[in-house]
Protein backbone atom coordinates (compact mmCIF):
# COMPACT_ATOMS: atom_id res chain seq x y z
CA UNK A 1 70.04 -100.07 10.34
CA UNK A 2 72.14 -99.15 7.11
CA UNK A 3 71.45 -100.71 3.65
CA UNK A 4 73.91 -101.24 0.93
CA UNK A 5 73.27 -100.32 -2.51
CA UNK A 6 75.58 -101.90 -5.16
CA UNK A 7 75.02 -101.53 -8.59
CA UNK A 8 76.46 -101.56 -12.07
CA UNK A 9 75.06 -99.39 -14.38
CA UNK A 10 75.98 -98.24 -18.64
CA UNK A 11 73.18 -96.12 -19.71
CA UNK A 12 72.46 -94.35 -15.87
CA UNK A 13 68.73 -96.55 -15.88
CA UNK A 14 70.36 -98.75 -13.20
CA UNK A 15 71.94 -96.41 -11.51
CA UNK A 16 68.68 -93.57 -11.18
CA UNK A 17 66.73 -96.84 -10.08
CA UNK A 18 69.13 -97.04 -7.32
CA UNK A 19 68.76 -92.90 -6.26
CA UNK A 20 65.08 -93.41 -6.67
CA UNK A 21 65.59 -96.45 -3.95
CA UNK A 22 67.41 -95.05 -1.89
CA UNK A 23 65.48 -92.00 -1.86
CA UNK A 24 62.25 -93.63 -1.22
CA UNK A 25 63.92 -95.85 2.03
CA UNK A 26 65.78 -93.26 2.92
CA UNK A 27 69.22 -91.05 1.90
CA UNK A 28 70.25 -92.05 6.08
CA UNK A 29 69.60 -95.45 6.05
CA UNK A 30 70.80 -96.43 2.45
CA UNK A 31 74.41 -96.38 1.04
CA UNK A 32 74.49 -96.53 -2.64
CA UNK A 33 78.03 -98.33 -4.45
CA UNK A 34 79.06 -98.13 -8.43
CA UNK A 35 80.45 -101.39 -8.33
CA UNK A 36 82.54 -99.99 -11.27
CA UNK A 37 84.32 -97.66 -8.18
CA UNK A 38 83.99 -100.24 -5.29
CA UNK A 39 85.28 -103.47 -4.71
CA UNK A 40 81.95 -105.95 -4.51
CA UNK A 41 83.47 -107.22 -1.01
CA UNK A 42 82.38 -103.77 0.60
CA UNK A 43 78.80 -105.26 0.15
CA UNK A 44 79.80 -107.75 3.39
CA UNK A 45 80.24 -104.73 5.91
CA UNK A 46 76.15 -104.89 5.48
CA UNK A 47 73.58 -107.18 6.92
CA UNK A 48 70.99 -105.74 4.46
CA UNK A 49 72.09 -105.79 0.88
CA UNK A 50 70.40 -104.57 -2.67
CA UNK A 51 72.14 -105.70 -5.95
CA UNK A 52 71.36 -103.31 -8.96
CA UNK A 53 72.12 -105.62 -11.98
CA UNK A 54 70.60 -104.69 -15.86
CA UNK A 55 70.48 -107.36 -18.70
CA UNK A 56 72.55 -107.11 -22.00
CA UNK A 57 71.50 -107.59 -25.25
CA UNK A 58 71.09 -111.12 -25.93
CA UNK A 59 71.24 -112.70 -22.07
CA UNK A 60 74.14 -110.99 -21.06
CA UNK A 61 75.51 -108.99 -17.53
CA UNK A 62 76.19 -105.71 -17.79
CA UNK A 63 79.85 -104.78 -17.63
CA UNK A 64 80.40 -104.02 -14.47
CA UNK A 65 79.03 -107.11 -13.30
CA UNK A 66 80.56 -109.38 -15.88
CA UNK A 67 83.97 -107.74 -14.60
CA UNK A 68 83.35 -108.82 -10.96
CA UNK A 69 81.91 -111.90 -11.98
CA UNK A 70 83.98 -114.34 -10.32
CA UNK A 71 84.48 -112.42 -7.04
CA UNK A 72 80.41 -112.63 -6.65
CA UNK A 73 80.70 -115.97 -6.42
CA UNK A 74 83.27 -115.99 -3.89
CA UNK A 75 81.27 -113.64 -1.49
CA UNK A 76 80.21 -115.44 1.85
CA UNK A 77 76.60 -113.82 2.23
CA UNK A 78 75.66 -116.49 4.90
CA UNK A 79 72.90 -114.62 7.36
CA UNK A 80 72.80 -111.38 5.47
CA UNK A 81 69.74 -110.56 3.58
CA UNK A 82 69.51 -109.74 0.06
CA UNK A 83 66.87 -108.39 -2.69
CA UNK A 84 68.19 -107.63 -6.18
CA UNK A 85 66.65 -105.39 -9.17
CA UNK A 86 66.92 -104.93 -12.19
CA UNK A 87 66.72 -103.33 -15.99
CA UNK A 88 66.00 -104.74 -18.92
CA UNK A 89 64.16 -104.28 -22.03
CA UNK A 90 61.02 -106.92 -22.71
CA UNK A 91 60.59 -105.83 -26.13
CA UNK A 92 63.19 -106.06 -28.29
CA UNK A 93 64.84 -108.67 -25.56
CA UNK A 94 62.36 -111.17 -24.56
CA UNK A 95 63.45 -113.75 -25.19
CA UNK A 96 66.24 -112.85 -22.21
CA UNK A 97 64.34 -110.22 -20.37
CA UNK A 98 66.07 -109.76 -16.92
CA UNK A 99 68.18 -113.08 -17.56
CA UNK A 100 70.47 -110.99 -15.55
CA UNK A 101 68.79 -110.84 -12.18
CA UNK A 102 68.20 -114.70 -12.35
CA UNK A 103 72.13 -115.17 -12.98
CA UNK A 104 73.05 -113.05 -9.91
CA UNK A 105 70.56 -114.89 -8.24
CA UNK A 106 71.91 -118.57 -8.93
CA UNK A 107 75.85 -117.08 -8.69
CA UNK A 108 74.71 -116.09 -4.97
CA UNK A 109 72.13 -119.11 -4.06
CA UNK A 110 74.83 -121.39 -2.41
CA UNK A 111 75.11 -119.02 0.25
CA UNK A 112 72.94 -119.12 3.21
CA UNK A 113 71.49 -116.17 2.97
CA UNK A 114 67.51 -114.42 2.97
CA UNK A 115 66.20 -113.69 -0.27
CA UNK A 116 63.65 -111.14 -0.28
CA UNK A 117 62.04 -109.22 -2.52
CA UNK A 118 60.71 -111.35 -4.96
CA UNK A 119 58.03 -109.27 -7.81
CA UNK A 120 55.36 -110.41 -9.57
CA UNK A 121 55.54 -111.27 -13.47
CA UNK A 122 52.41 -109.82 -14.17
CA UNK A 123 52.44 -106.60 -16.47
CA UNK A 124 55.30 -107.61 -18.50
CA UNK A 125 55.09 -109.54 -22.28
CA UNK A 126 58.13 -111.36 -22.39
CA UNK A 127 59.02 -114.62 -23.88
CA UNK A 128 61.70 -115.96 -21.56
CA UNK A 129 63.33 -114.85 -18.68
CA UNK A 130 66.10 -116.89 -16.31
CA UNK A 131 64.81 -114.33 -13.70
CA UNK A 132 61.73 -116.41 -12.92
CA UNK A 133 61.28 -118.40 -9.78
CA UNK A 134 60.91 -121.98 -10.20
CA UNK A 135 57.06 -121.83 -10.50
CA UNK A 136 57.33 -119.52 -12.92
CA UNK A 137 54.60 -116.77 -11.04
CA UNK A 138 57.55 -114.39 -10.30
CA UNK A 139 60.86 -112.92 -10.77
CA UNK A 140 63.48 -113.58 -8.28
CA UNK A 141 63.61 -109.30 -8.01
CA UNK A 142 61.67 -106.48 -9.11
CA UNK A 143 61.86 -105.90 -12.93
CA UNK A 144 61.96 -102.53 -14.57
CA UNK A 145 61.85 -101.80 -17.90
CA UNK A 146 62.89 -97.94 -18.16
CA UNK A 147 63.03 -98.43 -22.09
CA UNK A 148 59.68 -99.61 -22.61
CA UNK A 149 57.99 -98.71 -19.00
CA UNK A 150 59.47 -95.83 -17.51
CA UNK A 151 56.09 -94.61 -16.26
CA UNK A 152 55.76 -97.95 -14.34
CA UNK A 153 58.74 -97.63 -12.92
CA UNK A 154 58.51 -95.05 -9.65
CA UNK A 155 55.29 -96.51 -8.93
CA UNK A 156 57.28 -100.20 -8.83
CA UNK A 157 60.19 -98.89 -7.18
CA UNK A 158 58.11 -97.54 -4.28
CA UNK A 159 55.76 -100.60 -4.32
CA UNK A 160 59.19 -102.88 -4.18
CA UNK A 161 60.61 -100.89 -1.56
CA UNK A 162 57.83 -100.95 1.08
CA UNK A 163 57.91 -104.67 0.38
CA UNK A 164 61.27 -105.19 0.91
CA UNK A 165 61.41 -103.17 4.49
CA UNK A 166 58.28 -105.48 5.47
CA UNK A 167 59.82 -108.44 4.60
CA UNK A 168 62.86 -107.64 6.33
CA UNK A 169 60.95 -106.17 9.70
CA UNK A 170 60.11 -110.11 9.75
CA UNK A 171 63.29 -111.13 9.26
CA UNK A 172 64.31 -109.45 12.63
């Protein structure tokens, strides 16, 4: 099984989230893509994909992202599986903290895909977030905060990734 890891990242947060991820799963089993360097269609060699996506000031995708915007909408993701993370900062951004993830989220939801790794909201003081499922109890990925809660965030990462490969393992 191989995993593919494609992220955009501006300050490196998103991107040492990824290393951390793929060094917890595995450096064998887990590719990792700057999606600044790589098309976003590479993801669809992969049945198993993670999305590394981090929130800009006021609600908006990071620049990478925002650059491949209208191919991720494009990308047929029918039967893969997908879990997304993310950065952002709950502080001095909450009234859009990780507005990003829930945007990659809805850009990829026509697609018949499986959508895993889903993380509790619990921990975070935030006013608003577009990341939040429907019921409001969780964000449609795990949420990092390496601004404000960089000690959380190895402990989150490892507790994410565990959940993800579980999740998966039922999947197939």
């Amino acid at each position: 099984m191989k995993i593919g890891l494609f992220y955009g990242s501006t300050t490196c947060y998103t991107e040492m989230s990824a290393e951390k991820i793929q060094q917890f799963i595995g450096e064998d089993i887990v590719d990792i893509f700057n999606i600044k360097d790589t098309p976003i269609s590479e993801c669809l060699q992969y049945d198993f994909i993670i999305f590394g996506i981090s929130t800009w000031d006021f609600g908006e995708l990071q620049e990478d992202w925002e650059s491949n915007w209208d191919q991720v909408a494009q990308l047929n993701l029918t039967d893969k599986t997908i879990a997304i993370y993310g950065q952002g900062d709950q502080e001095d951004y909450g009234d859009w903290f990780q507005d990003a993830i829930g945007m990659l989220h809805d850009a990829i939801a026509h697609n018949q895909c499986n959508r895993i790794g889903f993380w509790p909201n619990q921990g975070y003081e935030f006013n608003a977030s577009k990341a939040l499922t429907t019921d409001k109890s969780q964000f449609v990925g795990l949420s990092l905060d390496d601004e404000k809660q960089f000690e959380l965030s190895d402990e989150r990462i490892q507790s994410w990734c565990l959940q993800i490969m579980e999740e998966y393992a039922e999947l197939v």
